[in-house]
C-alpha atoms as a PDB file:
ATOM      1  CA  UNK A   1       0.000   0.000   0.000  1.00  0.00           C
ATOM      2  CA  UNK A   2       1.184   3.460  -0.976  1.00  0.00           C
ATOM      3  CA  UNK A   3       1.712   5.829   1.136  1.00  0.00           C
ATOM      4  CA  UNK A   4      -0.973   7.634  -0.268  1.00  0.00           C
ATOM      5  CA  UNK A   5      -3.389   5.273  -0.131  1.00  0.00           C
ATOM      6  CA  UNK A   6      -2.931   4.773   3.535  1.00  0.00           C
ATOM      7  CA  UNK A   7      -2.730   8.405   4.455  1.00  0.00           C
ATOM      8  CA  UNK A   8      -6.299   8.601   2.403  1.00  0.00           C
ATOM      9  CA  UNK A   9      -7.747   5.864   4.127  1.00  0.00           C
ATOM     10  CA  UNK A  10      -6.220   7.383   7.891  1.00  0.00           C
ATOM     11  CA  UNK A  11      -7.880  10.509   6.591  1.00  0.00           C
ATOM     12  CA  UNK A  12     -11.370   8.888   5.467  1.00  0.00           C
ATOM     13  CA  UNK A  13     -11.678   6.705   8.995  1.00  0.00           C
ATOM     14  CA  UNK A  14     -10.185   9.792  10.946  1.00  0.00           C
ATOM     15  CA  UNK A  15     -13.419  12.020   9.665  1.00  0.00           C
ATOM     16  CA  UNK A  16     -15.572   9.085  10.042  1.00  0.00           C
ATOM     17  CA  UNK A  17     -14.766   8.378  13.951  1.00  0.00           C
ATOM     18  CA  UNK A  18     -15.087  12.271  13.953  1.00  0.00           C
ATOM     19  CA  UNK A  19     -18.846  12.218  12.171  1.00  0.00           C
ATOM     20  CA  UNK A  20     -19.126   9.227  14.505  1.00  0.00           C
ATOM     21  CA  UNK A  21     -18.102  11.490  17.640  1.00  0.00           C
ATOM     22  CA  UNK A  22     -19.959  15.000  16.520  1.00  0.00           C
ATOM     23  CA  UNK A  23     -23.044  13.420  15.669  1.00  0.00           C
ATOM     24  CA  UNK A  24     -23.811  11.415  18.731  1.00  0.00           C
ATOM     25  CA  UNK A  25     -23.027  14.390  20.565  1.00  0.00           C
ATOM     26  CA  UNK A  26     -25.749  16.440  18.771  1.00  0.00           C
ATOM     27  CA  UNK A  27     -28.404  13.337  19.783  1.00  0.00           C
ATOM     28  CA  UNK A  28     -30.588  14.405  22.357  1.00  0.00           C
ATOM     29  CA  UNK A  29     -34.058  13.606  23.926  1.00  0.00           C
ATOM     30  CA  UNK A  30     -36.654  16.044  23.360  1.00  0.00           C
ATOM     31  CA  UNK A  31     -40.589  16.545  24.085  1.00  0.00           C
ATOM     32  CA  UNK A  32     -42.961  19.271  23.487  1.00  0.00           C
ATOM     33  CA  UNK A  33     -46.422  20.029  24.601  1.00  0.00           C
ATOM     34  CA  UNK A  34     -49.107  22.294  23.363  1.00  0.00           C
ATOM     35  CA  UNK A  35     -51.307  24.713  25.451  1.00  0.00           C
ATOM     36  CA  UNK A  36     -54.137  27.427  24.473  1.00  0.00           C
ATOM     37  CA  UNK A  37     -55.998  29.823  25.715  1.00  0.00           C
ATOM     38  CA  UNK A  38     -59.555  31.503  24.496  1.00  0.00           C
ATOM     39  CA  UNK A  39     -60.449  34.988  25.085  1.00  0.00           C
ATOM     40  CA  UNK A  40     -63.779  35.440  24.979  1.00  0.00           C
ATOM     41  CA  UNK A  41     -65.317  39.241  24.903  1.00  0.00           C
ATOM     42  CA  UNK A  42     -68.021  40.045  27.188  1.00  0.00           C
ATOM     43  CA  UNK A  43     -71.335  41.308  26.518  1.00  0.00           C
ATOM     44  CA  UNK A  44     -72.655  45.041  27.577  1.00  0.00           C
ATOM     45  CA  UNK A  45     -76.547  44.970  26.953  1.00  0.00           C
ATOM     46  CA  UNK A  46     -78.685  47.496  28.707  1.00  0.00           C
ATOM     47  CA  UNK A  47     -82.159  47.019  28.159  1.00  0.00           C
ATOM     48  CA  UNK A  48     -85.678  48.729  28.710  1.00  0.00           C
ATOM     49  CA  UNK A  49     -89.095  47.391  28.786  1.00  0.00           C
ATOM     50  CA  UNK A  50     -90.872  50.024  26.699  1.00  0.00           C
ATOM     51  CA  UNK A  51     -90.323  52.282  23.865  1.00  0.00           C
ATOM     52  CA  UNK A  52     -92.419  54.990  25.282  1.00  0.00           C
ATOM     53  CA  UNK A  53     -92.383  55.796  28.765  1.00  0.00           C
ATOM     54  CA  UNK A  54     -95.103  57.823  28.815  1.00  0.00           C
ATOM     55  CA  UNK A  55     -97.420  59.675  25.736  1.00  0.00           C
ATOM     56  CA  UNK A  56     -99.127  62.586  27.434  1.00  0.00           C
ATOM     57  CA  UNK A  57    -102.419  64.623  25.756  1.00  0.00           C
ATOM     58  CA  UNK A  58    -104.319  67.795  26.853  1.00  0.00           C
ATOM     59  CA  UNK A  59    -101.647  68.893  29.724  1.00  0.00           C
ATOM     60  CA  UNK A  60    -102.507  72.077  31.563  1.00  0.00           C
ATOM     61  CA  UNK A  61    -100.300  74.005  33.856  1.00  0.00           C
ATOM     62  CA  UNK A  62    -101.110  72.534  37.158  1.00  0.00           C
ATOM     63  CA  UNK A  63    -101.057  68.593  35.804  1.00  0.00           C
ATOM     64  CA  UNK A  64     -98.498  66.409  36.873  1.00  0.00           C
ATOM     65  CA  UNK A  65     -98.771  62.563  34.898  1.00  0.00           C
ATOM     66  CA  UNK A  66     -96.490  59.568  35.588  1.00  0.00           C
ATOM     67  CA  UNK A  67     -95.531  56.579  33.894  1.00  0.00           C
ATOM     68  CA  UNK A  68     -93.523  53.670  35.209  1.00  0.00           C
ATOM     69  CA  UNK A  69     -90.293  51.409  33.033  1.00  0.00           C
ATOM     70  CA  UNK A  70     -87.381  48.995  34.252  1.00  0.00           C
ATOM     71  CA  UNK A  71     -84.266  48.653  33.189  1.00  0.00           C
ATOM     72  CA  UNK A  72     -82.572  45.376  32.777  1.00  0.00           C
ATOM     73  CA  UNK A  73     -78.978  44.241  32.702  1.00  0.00           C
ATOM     74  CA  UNK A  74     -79.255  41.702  29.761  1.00  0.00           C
ATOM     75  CA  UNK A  75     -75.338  41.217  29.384  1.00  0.00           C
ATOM     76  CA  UNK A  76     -73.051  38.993  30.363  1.00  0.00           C
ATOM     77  CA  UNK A  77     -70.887  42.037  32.962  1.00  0.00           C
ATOM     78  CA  UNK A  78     -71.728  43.793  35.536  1.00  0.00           C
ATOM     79  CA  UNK A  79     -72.421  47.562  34.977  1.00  0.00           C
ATOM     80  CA  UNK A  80     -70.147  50.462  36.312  1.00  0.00           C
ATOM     81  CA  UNK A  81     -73.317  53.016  36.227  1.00  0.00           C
ATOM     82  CA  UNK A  82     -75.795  53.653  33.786  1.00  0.00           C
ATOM     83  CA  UNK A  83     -76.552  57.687  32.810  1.00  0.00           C
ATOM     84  CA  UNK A  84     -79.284  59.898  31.142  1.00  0.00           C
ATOM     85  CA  UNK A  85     -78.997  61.946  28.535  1.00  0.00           C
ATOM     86  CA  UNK A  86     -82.052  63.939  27.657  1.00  0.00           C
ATOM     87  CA  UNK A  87     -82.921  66.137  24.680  1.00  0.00           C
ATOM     88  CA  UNK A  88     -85.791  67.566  23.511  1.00  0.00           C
ATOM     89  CA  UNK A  89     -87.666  69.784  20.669  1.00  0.00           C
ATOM     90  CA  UNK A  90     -90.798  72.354  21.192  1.00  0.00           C
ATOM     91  CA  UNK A  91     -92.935  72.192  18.517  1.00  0.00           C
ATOM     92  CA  UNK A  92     -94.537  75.854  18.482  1.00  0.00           C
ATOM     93  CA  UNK A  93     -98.280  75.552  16.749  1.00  0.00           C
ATOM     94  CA  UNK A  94     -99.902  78.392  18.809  1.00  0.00           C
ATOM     95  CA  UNK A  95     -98.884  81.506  20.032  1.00  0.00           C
ATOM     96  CA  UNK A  96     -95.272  82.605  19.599  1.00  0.00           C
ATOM     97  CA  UNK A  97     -93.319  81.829  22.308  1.00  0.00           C
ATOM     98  CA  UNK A  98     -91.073  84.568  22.147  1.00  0.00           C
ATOM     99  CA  UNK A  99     -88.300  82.571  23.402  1.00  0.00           C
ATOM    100  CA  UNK A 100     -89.835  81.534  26.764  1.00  0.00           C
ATOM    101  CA  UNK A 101     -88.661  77.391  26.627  1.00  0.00           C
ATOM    102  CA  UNK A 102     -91.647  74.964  27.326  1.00  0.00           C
ATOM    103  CA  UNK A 103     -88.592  72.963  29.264  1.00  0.00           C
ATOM    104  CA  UNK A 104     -88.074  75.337  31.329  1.00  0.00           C
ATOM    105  CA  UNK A 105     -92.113  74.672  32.781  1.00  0.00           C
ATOM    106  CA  UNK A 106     -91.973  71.079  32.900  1.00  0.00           C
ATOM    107  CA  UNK A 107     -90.536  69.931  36.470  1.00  0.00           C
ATOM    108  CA  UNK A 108     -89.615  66.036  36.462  1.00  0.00           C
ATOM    109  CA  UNK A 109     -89.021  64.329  39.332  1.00  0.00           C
ATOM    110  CA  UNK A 110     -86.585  60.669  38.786  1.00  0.00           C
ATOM    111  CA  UNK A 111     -87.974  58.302  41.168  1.00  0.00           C
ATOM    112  CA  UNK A 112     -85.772  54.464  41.743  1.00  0.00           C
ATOM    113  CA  UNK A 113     -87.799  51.909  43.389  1.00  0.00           C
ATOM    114  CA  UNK A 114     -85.459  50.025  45.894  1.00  0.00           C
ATOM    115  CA  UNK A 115     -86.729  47.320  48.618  1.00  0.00           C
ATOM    116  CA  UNK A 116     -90.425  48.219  48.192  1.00  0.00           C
ATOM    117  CA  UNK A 117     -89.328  52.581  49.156  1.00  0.00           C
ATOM    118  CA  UNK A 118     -88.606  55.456  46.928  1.00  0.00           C
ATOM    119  CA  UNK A 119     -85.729  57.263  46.201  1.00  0.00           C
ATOM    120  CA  UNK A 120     -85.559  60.335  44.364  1.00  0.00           C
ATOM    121  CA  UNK A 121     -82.553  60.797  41.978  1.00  0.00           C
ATOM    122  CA  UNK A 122     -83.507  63.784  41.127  1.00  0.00           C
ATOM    123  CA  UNK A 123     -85.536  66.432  40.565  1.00  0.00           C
ATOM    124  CA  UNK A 124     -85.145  69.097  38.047  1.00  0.00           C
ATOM    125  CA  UNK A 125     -86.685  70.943  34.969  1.00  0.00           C
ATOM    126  CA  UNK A 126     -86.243  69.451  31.859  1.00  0.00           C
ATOM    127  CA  UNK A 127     -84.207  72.273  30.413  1.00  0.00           C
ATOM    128  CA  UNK A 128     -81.997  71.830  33.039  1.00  0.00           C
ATOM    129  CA  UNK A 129     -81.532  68.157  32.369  1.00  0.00           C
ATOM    130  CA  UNK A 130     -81.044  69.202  28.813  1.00  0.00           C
ATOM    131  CA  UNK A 131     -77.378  68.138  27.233  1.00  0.00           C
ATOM    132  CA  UNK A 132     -76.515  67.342  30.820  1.00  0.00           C
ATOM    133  CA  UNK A 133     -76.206  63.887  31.737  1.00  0.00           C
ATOM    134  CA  UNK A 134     -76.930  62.784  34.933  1.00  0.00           C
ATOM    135  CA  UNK A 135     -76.440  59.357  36.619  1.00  0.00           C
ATOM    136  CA  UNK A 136     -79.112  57.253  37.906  1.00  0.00           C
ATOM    137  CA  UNK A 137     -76.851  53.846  38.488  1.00  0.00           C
ATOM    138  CA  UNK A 138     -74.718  52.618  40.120  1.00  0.00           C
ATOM    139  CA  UNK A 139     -73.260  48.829  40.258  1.00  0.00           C
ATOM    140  CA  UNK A 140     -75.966  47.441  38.416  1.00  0.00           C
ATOM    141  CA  UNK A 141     -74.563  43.698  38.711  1.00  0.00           C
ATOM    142  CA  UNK A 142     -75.888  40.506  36.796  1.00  0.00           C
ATOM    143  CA  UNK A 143     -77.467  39.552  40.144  1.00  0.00           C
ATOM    144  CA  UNK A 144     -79.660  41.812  40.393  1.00  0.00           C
ATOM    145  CA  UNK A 145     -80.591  42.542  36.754  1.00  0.00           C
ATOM    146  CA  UNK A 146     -83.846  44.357  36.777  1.00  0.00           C
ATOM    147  CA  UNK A 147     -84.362  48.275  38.476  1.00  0.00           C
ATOM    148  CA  UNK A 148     -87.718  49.673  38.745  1.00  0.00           C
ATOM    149  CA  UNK A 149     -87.950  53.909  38.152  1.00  0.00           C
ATOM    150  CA  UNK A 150     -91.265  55.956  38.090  1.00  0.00           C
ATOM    151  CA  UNK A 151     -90.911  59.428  36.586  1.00  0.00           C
ATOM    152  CA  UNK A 152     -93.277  62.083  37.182  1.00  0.00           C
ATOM    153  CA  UNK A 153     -93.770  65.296  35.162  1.00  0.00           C
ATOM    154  CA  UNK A 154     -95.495  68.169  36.116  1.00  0.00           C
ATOM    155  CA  UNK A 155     -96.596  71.302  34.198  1.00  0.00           C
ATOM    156  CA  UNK A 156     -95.535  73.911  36.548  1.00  0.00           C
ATOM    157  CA  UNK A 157     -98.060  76.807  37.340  1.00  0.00           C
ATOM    158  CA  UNK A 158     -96.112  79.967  37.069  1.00  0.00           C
ATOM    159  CA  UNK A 159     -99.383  81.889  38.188  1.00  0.00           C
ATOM    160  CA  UNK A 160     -99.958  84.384  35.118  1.00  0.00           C
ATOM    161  CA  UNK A 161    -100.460  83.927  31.738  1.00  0.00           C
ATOM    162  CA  UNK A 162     -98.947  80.772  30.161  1.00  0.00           C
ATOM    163  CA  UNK A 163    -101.361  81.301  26.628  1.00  0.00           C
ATOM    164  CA  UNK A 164     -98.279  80.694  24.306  1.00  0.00           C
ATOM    165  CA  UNK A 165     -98.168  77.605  25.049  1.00  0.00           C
ATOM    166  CA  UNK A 166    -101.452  76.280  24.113  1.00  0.00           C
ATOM    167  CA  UNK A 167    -101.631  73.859  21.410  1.00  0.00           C
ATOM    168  CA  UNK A 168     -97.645  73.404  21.567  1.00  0.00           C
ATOM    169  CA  UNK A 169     -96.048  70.275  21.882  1.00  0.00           C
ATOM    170  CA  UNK A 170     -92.601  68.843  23.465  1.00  0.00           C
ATOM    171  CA  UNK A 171     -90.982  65.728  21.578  1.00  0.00           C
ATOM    172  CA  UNK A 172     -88.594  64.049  24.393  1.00  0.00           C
ATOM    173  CA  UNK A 173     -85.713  61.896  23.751  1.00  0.00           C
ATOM    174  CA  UNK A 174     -84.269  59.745  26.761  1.00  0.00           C
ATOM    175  CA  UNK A 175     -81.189  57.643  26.136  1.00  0.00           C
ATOM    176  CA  UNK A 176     -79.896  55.380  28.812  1.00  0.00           C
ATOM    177  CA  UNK A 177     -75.737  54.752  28.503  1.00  0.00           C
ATOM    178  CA  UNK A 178     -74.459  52.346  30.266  1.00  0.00           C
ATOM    179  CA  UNK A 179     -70.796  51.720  31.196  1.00  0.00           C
ATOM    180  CA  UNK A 180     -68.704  48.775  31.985  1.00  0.00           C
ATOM    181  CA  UNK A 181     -67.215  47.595  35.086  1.00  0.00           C
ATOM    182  CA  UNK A 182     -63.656  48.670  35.606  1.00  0.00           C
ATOM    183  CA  UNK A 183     -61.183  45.813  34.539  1.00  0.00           C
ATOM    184  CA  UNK A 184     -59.890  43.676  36.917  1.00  0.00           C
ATOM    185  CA  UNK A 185     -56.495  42.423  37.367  1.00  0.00           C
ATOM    186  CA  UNK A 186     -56.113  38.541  37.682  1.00  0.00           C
ATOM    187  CA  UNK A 187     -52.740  37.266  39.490  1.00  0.00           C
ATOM    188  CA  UNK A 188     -52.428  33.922  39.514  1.00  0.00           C
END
């Protein structure tokens, strides 16, 4: 054998035990395992239980006319608070008004039935409730998912001459907003 040839075949089994020696040390064990986790949104869903709270005809200063509604969580989290924001329009058909607001005769008085008792939220003129929201929750929890109000509205005498106002009418818009409970922080 040639010198050559043996130095070849030296070289050829010298890489081989190396191969032999790298590779094994690259072997290892392994494992793995999966794990996943769903986030699922919760629902915010404040409801009513009429459209109309109350449709009043033929009011005189003097009158005062009530009408009755709940409000229901129907979510799946608890409410923060729940506010009111109130708008309205005068429809002049009689007399000109000469600027004197219909709102500012109509007194209405927010009434929350807790436990069987009343509690008044409030009591103001509708003009002053006007782009002014006020709040009438708070912590309205999935518990205790219905709240019974009563709200009364009374044409307010001012003692002279309230003519312009005859044959007008007052188109009332109520929304109810209701916000979410702050987040909470889970440490595990």
């Amino acid at each position: 054998m040639s010198i050559k040839r043996s130095l070849t075949i030296s070289f050829i089994t010298a890489a081989l035990g190396i191969s032999l020696v790298t590779g094994g040390t690259f072997a290892y064990f392994s494992d793995t395992e999966e794990a996943g986790s769903t986030f699922a949104a919760g629902l915010l869903d404040l409801g009513i239980n009429k459209e109309t709270i109350i449709k009043i005809d033929n009011l005189v200063p003097g009158d005062t006319v009530s009408g009755d509604f709940e409000l229901t969580n129907d979510g799946t989290v608890n409410m923060k608070e729940v506010n009111l924001y109130s708008s309205y329009e005068v429809i002049d058909n009689g007399e000109n008004n000469d600027g004197d607001d219909l709102g500012n005769h109509i007194l209405v008085e927010f009434v929350h039935h807790v436990s069987g008792e009343e509690n008044v939220l409030f009591k103001k003129k509708l003009s002053e409730l006007m782009d002014n929201p006020t709040k009438i929750l708070e912590n309205f929890n999935l518990e205790n998912n219905t709240r019974k109000f009563s709200v009364r509205f009374s044409f307010l005498n001012s003692e002279g001459t309230q003519n312009h106002f005859q044959e007008d009418s007052l188109e009332l818009t109520w929304k109810f907003e209701a916000i979410q409970r702050d987040g909470k922080e889970n440490s595990q």
